[in-house]
N, C-alpha and C. Protein backbone atom coordinates (compact mmCIF):
# COMPACT_ATOMS: atom_id res chain seq x y z
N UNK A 1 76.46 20.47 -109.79
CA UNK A 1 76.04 19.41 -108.89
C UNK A 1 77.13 18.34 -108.81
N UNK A 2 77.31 17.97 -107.77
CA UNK A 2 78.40 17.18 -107.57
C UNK A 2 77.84 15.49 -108.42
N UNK A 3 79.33 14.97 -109.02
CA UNK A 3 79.02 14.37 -110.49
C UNK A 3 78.63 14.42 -111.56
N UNK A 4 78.73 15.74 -111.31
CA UNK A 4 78.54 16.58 -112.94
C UNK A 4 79.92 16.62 -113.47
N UNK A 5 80.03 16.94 -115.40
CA UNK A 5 80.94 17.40 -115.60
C UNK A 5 81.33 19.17 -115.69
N UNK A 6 82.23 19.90 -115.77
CA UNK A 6 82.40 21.41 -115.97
C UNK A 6 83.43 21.56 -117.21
N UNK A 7 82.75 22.21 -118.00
CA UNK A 7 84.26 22.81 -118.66
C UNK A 7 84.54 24.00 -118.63
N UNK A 8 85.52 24.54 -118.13
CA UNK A 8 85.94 26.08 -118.19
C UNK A 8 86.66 26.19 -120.12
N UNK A 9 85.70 27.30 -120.29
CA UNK A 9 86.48 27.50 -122.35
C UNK A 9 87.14 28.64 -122.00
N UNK A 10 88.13 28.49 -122.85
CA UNK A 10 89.17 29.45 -122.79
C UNK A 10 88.67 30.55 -124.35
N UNK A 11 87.44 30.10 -125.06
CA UNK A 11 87.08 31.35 -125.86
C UNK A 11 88.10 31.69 -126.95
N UNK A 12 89.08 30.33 -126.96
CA UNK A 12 89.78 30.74 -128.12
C UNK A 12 89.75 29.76 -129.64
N UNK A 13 90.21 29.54 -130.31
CA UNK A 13 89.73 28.65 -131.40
C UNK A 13 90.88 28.26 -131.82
N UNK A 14 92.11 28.21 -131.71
CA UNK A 14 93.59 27.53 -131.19
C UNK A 14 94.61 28.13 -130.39
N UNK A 15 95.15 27.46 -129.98
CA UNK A 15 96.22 28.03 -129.36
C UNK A 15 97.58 27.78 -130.22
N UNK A 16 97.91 29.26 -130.43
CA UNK A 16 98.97 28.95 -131.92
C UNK A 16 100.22 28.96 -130.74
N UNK A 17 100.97 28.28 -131.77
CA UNK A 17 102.28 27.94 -131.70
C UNK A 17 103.43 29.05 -131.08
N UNK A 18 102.84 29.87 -131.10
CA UNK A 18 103.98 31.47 -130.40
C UNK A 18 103.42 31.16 -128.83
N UNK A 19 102.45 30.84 -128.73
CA UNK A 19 102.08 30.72 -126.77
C UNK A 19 101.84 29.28 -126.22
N UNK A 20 101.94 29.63 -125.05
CA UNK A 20 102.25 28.33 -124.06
C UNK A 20 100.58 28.84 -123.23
N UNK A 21 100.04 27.50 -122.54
CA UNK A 21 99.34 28.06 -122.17
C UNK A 21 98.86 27.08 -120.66
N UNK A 22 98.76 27.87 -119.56
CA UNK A 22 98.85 27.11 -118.35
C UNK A 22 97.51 27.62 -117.35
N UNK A 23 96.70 26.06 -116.37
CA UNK A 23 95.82 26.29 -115.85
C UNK A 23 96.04 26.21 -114.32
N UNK A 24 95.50 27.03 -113.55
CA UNK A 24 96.03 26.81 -112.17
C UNK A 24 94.96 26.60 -111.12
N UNK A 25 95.17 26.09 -110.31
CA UNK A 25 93.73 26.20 -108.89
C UNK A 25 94.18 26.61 -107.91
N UNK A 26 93.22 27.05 -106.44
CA UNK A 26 93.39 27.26 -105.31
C UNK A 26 94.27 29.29 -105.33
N UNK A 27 94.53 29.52 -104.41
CA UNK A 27 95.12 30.47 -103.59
C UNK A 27 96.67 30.25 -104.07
N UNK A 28 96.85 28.77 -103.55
CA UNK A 28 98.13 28.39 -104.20
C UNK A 28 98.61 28.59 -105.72
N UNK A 29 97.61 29.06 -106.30
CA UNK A 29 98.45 28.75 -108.13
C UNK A 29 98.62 27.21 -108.20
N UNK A 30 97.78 26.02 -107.92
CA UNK A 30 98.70 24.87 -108.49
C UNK A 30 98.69 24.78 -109.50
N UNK A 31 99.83 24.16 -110.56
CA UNK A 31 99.53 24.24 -111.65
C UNK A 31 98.28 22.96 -111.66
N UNK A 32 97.56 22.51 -112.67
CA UNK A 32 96.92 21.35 -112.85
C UNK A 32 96.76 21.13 -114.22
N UNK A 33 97.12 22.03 -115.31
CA UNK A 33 97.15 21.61 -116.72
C UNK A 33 98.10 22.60 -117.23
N UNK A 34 98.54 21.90 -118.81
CA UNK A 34 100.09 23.12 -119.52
C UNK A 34 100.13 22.45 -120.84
N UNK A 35 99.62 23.38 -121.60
CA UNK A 35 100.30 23.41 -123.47
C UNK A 35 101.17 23.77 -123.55
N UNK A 36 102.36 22.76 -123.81
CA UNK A 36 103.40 23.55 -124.71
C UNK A 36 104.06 24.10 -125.63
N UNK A 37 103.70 24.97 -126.64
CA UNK A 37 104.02 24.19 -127.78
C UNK A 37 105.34 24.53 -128.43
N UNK A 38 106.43 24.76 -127.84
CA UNK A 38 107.76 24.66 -128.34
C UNK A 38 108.12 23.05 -128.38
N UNK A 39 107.33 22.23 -127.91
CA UNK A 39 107.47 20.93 -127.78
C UNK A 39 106.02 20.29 -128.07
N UNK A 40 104.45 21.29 -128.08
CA UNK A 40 103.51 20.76 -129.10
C UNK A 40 103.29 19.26 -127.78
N UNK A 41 103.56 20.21 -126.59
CA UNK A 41 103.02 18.51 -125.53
C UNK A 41 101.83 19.57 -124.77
N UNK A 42 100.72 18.19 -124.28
CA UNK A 42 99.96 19.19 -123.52
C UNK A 42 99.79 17.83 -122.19
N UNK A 43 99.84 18.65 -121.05
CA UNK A 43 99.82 17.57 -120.01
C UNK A 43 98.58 17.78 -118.79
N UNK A 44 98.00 17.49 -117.79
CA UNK A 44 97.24 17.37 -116.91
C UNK A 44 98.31 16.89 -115.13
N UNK A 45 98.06 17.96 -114.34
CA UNK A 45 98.62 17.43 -113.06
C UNK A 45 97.55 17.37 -111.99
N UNK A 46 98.08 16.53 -111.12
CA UNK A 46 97.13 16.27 -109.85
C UNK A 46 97.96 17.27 -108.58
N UNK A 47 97.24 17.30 -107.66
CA UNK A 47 97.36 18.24 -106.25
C UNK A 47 97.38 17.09 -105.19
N UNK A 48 98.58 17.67 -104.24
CA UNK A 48 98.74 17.16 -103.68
C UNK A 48 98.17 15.71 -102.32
N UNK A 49 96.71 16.53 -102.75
CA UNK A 49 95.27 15.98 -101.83
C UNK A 49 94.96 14.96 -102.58
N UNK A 50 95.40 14.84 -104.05
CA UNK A 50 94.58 14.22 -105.14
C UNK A 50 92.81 13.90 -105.66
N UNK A 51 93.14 15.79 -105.44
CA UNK A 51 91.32 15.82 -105.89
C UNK A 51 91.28 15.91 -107.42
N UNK A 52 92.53 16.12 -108.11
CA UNK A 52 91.75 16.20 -109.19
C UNK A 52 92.33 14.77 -110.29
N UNK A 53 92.71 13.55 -109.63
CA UNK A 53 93.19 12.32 -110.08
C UNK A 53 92.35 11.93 -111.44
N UNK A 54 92.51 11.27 -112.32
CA UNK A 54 91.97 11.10 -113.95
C UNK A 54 90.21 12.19 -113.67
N UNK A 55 90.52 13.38 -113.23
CA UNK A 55 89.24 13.94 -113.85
C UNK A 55 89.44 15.28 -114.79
N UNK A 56 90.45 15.32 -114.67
CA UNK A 56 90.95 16.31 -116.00
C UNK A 56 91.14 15.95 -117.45
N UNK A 57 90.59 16.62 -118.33
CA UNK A 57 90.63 16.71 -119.33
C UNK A 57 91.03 18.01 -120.34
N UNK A 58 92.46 18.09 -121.21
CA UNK A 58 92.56 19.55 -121.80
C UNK A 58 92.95 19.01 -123.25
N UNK A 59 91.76 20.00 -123.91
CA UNK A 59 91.70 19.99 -125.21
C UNK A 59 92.70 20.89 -125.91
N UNK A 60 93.41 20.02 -126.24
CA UNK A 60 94.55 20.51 -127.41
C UNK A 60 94.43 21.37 -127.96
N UNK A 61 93.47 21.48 -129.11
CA UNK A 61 93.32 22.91 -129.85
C UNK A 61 93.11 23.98 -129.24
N UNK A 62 92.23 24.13 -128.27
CA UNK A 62 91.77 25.56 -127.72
C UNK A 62 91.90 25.67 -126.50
N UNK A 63 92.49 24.56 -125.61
CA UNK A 63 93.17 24.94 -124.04
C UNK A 63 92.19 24.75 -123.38
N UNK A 64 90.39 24.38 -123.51
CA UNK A 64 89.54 24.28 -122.45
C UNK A 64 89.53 23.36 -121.43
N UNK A 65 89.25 23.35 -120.38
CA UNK A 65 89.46 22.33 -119.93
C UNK A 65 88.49 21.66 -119.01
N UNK A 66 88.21 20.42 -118.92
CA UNK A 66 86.76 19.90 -118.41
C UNK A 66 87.56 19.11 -117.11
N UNK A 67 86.46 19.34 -116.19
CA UNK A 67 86.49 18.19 -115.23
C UNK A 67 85.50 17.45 -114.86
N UNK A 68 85.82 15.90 -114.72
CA UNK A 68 84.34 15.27 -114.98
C UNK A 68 84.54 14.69 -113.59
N UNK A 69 83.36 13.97 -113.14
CA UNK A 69 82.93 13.53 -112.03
C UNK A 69 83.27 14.60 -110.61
N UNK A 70 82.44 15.38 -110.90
CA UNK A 70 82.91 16.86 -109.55
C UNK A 70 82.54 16.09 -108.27
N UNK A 71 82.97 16.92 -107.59
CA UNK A 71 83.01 17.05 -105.79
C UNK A 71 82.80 18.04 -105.57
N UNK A 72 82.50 17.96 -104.35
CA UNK A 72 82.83 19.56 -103.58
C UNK A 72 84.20 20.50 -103.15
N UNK A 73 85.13 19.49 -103.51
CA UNK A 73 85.95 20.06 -103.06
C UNK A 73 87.03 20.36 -104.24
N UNK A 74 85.80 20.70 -105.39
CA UNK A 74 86.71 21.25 -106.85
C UNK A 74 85.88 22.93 -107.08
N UNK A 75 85.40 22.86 -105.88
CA UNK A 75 84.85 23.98 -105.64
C UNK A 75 86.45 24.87 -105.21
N UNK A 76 86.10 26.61 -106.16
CA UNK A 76 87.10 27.20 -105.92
C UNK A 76 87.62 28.03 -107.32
N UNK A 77 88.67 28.66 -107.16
CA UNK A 77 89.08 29.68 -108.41
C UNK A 77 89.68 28.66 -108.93
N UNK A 78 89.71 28.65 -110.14
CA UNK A 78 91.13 28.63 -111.29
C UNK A 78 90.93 29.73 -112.13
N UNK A 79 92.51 29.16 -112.50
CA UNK A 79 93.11 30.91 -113.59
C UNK A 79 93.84 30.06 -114.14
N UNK A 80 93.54 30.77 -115.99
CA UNK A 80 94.26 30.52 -117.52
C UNK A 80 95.10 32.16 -117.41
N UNK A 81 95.96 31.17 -118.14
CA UNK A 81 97.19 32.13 -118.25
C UNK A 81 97.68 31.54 -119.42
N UNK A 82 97.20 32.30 -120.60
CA UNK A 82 97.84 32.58 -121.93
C UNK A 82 99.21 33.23 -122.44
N UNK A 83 100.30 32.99 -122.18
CA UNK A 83 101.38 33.45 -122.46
C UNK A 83 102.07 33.69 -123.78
N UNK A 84 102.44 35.07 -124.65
CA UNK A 84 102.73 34.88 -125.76
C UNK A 84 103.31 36.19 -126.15
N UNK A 85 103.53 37.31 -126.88
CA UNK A 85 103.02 38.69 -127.44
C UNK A 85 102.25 39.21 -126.60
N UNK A 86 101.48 38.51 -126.45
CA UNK A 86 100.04 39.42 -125.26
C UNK A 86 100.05 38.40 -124.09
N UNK A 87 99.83 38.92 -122.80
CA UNK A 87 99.65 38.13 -122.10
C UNK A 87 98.06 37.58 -121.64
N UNK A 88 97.42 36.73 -121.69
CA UNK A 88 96.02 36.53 -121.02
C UNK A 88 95.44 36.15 -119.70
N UNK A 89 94.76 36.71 -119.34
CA UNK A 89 94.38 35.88 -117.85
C UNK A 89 92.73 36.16 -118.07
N UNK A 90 92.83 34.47 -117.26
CA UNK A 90 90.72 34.87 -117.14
C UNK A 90 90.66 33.88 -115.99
N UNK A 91 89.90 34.32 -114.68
CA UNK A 91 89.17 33.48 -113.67
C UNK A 91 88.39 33.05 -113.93
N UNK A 92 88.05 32.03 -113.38
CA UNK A 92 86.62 31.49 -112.70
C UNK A 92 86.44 30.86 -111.86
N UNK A 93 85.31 31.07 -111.25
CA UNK A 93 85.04 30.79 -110.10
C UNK A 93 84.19 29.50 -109.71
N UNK A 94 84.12 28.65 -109.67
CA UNK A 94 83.08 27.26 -109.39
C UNK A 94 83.06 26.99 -108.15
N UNK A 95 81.65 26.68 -108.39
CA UNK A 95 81.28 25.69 -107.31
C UNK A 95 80.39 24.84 -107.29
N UNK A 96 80.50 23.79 -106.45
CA UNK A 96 80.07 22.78 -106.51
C UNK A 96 79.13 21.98 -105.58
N UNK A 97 78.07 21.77 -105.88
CA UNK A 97 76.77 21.42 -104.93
C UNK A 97 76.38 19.97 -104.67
N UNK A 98 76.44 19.69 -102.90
CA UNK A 98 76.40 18.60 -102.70
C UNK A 98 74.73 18.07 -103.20
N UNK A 99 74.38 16.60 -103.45
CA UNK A 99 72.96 16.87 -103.89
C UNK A 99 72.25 16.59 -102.80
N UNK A 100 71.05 17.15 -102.92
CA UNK A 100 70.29 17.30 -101.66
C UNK A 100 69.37 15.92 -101.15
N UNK A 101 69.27 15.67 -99.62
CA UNK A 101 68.45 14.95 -99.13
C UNK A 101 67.07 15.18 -99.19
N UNK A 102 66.14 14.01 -99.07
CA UNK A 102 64.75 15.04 -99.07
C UNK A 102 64.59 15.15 -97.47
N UNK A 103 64.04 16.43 -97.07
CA UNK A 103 63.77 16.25 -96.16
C UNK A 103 62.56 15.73 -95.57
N UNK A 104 62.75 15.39 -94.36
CA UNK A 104 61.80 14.27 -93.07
C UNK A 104 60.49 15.19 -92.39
N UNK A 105 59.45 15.04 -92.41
CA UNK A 105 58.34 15.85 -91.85
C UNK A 105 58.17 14.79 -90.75
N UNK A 106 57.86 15.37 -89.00
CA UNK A 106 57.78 14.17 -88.14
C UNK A 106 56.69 15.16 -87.66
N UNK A 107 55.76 14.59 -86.51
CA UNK A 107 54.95 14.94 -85.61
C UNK A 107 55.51 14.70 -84.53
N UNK A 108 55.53 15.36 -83.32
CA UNK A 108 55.58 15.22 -82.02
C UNK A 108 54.21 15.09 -81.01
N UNK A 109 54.10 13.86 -80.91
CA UNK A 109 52.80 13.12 -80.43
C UNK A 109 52.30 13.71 -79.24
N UNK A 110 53.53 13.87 -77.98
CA UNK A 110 53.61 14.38 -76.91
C UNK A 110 53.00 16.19 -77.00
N UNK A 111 53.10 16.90 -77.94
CA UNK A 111 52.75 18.19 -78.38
C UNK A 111 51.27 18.20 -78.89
N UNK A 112 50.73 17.01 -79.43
CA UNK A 112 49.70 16.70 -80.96
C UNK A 112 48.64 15.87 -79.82
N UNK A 113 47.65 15.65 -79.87
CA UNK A 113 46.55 14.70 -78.74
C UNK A 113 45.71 14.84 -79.54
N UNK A 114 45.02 14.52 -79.21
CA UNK A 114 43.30 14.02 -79.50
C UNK A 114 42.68 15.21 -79.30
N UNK A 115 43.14 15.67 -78.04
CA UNK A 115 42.43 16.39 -77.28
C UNK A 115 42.57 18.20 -77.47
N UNK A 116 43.87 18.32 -78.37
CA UNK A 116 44.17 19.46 -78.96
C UNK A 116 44.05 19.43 -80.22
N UNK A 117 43.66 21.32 -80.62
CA UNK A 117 43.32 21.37 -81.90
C UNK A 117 43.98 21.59 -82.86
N UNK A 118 45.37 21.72 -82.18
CA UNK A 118 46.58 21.74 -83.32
C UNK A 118 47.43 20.73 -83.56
N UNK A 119 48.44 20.27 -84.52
CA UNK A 119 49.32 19.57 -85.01
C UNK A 119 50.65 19.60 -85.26
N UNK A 120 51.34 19.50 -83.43
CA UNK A 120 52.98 20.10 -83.84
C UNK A 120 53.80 19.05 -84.77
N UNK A 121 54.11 19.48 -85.70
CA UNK A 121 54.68 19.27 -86.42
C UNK A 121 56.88 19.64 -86.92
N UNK A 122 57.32 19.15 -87.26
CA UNK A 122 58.78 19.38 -87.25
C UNK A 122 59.54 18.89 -88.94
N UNK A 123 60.10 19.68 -89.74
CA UNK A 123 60.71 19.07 -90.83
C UNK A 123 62.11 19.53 -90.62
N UNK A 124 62.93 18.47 -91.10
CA UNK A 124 64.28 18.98 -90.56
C UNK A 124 65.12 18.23 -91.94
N UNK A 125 66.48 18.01 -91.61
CA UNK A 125 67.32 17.91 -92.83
C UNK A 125 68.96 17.43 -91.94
N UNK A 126 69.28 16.41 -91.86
CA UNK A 126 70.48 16.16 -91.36
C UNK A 126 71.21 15.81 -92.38
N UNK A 127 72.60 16.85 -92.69
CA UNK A 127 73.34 17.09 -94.12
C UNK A 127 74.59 17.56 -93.70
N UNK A 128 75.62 17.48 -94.92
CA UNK A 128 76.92 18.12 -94.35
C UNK A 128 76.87 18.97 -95.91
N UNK A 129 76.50 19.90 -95.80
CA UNK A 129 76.29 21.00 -97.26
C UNK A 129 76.44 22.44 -96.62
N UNK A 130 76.82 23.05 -97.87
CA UNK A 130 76.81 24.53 -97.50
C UNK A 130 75.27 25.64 -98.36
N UNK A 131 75.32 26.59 -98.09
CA UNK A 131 73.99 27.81 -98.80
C UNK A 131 73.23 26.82 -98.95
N UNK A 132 72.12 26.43 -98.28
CA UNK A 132 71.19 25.63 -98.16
C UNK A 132 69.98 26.66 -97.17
N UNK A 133 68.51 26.19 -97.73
CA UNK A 133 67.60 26.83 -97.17
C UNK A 133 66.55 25.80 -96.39
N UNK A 134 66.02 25.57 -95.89
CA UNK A 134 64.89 25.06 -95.30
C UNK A 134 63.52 25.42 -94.77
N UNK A 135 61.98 25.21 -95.81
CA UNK A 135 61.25 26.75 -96.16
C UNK A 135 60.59 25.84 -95.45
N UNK A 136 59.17 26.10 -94.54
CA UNK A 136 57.55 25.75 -94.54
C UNK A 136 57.06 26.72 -95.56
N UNK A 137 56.03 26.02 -96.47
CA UNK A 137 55.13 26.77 -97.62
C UNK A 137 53.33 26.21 -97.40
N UNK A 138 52.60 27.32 -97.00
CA UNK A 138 51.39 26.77 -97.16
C UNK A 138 51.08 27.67 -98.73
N UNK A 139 50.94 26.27 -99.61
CA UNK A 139 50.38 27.14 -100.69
C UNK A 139 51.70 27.27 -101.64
N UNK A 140 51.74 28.09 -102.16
CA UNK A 140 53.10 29.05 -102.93
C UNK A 140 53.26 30.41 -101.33
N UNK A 141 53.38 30.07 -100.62
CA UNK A 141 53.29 31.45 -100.08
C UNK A 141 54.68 30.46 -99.04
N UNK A 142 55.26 31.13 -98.49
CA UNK A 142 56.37 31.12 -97.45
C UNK A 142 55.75 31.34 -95.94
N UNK A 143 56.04 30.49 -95.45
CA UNK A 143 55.22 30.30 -93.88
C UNK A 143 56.64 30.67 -93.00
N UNK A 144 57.62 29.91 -92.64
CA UNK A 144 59.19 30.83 -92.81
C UNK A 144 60.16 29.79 -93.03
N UNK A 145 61.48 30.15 -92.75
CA UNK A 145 62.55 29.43 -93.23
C UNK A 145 63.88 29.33 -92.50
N UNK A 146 64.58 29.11 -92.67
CA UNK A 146 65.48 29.42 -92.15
C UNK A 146 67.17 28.60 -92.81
N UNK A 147 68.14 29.39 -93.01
CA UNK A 147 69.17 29.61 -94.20
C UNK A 147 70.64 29.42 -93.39
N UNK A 148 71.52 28.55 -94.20
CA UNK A 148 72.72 28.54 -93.58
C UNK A 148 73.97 28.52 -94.29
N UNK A 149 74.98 28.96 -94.34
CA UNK A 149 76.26 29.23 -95.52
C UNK A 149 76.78 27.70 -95.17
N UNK A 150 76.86 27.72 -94.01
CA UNK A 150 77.98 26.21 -93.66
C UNK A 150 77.59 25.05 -93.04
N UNK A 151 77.15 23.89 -92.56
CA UNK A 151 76.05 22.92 -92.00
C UNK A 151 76.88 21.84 -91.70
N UNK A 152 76.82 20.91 -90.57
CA UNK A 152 77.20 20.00 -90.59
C UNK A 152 76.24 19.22 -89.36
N UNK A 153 75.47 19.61 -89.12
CA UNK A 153 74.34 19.25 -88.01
C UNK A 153 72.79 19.20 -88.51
N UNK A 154 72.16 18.48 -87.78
CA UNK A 154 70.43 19.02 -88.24
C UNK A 154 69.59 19.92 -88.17
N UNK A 155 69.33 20.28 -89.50
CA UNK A 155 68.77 21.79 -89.49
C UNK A 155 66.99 21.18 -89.57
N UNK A 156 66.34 22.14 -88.21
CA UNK A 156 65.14 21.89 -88.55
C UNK A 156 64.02 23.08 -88.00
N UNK A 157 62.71 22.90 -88.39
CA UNK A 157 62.25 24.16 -88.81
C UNK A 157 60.55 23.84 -88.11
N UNK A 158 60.17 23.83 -87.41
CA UNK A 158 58.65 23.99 -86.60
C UNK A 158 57.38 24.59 -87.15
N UNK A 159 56.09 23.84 -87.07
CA UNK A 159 55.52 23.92 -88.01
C UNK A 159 53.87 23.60 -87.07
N UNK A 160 52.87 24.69 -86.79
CA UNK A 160 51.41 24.06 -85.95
C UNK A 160 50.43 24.32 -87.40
N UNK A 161 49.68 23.39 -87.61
CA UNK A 161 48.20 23.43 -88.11
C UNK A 161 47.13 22.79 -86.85
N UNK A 162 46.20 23.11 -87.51
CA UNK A 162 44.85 22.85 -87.07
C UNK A 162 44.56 21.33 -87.94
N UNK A 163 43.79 20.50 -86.84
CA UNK A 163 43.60 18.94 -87.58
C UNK A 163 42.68 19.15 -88.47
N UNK A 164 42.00 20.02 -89.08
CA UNK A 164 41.16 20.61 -89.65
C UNK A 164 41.25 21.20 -90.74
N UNK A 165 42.27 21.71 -90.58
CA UNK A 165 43.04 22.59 -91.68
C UNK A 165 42.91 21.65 -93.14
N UNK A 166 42.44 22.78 -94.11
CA UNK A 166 42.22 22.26 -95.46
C UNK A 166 43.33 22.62 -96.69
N UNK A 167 44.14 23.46 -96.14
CA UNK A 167 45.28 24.18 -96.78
C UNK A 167 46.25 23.16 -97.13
N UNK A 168 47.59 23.00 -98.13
CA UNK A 168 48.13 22.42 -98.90
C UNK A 168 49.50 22.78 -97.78
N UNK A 169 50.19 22.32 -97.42
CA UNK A 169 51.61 22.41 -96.71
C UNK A 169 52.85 21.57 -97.31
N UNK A 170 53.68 22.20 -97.62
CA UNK A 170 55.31 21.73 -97.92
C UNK A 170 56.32 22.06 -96.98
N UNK A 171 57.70 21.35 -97.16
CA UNK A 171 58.78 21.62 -96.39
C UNK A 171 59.51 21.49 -97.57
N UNK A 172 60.52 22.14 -98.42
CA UNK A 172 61.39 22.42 -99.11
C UNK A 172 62.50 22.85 -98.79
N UNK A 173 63.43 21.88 -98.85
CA UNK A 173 65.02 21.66 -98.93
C UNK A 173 65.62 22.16 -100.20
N UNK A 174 66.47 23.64 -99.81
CA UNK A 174 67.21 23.85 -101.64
C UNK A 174 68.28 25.01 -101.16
N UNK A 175 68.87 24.50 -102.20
CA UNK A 175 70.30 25.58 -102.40
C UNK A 175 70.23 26.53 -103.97
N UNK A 176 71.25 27.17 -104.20
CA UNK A 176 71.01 27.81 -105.38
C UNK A 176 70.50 27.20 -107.02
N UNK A 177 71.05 25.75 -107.05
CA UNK A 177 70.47 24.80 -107.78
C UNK A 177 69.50 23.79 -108.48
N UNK A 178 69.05 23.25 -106.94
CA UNK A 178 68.41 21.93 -106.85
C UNK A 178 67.62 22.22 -105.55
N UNK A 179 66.21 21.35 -105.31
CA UNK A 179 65.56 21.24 -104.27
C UNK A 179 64.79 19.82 -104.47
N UNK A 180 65.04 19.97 -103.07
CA UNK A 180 63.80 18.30 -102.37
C UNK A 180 62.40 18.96 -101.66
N UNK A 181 61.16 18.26 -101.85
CA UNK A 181 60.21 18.81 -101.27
C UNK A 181 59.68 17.47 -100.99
N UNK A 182 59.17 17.51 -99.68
CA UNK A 182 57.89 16.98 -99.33
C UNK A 182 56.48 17.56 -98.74
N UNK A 183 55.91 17.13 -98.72
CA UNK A 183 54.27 17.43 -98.57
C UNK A 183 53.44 16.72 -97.57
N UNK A 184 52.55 17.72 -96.96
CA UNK A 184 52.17 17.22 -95.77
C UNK A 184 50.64 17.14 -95.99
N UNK A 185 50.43 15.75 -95.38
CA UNK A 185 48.79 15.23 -95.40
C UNK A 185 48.42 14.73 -94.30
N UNK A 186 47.59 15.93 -93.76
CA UNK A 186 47.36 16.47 -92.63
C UNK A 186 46.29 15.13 -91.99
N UNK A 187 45.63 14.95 -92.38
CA UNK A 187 45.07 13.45 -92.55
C UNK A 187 45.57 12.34 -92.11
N UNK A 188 46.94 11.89 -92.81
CA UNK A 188 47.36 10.59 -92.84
C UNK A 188 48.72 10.92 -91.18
N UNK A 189 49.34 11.87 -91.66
CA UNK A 189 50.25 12.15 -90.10
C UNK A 189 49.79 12.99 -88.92
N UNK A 190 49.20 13.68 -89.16
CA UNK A 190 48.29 14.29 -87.94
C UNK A 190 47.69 13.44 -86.31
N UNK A 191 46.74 12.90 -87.74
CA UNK A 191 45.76 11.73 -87.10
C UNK A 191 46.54 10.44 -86.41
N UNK A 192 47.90 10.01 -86.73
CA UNK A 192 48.78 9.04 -86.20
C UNK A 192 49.08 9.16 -84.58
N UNK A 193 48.14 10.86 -83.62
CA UNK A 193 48.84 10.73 -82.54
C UNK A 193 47.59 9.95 -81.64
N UNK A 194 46.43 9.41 -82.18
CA UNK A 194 45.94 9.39 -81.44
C UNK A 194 45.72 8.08 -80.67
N UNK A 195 45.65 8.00 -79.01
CA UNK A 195 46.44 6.84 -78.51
C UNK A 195 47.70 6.57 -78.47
N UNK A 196 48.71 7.52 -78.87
CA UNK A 196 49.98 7.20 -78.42
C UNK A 196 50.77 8.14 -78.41
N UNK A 197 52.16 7.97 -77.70
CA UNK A 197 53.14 9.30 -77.44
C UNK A 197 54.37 9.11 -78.76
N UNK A 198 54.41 8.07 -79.34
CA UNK A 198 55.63 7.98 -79.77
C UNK A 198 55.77 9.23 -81.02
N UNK A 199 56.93 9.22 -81.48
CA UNK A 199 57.73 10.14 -82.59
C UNK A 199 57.38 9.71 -84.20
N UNK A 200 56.36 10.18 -84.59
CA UNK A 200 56.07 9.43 -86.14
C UNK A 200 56.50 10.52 -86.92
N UNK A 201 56.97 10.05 -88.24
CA UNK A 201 57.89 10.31 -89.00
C UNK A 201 57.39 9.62 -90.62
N UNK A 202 57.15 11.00 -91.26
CA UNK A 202 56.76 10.35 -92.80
C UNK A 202 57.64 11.65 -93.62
N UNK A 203 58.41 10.26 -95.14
CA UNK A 203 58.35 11.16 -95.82
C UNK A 203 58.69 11.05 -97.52
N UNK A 204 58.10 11.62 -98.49
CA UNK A 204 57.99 11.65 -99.56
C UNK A 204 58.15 12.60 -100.36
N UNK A 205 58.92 11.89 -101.79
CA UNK A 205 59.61 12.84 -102.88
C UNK A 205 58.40 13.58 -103.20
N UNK A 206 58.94 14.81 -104.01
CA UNK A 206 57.97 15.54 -105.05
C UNK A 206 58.16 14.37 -106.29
C-alpha cells in the first residue's frame, strides 16, 4: 500500500568479504544500491526521476534492502546481483497500491418517483488506480461488477431495488489488497426522491 515500508531480503546472513554486492530497478538495470567490500563501503543511489530520494535503506551485513514511504511508482522489478566465486541473482517483483476511495452511492431522482416501484440507484468511484474492482452485493452474494487493469476516469456501476425491498445492499471498492464499502439504506436514500428531481448522493465507511 502506498506509504508502506518493503524490504526485499537477500536470504543471506553476511555478505563476506570475497563479494560485492549490487541492487538494480526498472528494464534499465539502474543501479540504486552497492556493497563493496574491497573498500567495506556500502552506498544507496537515486534515478534520474528521483523516485527513490532518502527512501532507501541497505543493511550492511546481509545486503537487504528496504524502501520506506512507497508510491506507485516504486512499483516494478528489481534484481540482486551477488558477485563472488558464485554468481547470484534473485528478482522481485513489487507493487504498489494506491489506497482506495470509498465509494459514492447516488440516486437518480429523475429515474426514482413516488410513483414507481423501483429505486435507480448508481455507485461509482472517481480514482486514478490500476486492478481495481467495483462489486453491487445483495447479501454476501455478487449482484455484478465490473473490473479494470488501468483507470483514470469514473468508474460506475447501476443498481434497481424495489422501495420495499428488505434485503441488505453494498457497493464495494477493492483491488488485490484493500477495500472500501458502503451500504445502502433503502429507507433513508430511496425515499429522498420524493417531491423532487435533484441528484442525491450519500455515503459511508464500513
Amino acid at each position: 500500500m502506498e506509504g508502506d515500508s518493503v524490504t526485499l531480503l537477500t536470504n543471506v546472513t553476511e555478505i563476506h568479504g570475497d563479494k560485492d554486492l549490487l541492487w538494480s530497478f526498472g528494464a534499465e538495470k539502474s543501479l540504486i544500491a552497492k556493497i563493496n567490500r574491497d573498500t567495506n563501503i556500502s552506498s544507496t543511489y537515486d534515478v534520474p526521476d528521483g523516485r527513490f530520494r532518502d527512501r532507501l535503506k541497505l543493511e550492511d551485513q546481509t545486503g537487504s534492502l528496504t524502501i520506506t514511504n512507497t508510491t506507485t511508482e516504486h512499483t516494478g522489478v528489481y534484481q540482486l546481483e551477488i558477485s563472488g566465486a558464485k554468481l547470484t541473482l534473485k528478482t522481485f517483483n513489487v507493487s504498489v497500491y494506491a489506497r482506495l476511495p470509498v465509494p459514492v452511492m447516488s440516486i437518480n431522482c429523475s429515474s426514482s418517483s413516488s410513483s414507481s416501484s423501483n429505486c435507480s440507484l448508481v455507485c461509482s468511484s472517481v480514482l486514478n488506480v490500476s486492478d481495481v474492482t467495483l462489486s453491487w452485493y445483495k447479501g454476501i452474494s455478487v449482484l455484478s461488477s465490473i473490473s479494470v487493469c488501468d483507470l483514470s476516469i469514473s468508474l460506475s456501476l447501476p443498481l434497481e431495488v424495489e422501495y420495499q425491498d428488505k434485503n441488505t445492499y453494498s457497493c464495494v471498492l477493492n483491488n488485490p489488497i484493500s477495500n472500501q464499502t458502503t451500504h445502502l439504506d433503502i429507507n433513508t436514500l430511496c425515499h429522498t426522491c420524493a417531491g423532487t428531481t435533484a441528484l442525491m448522493i450519500y455515503s459511508q465507511c464500513l
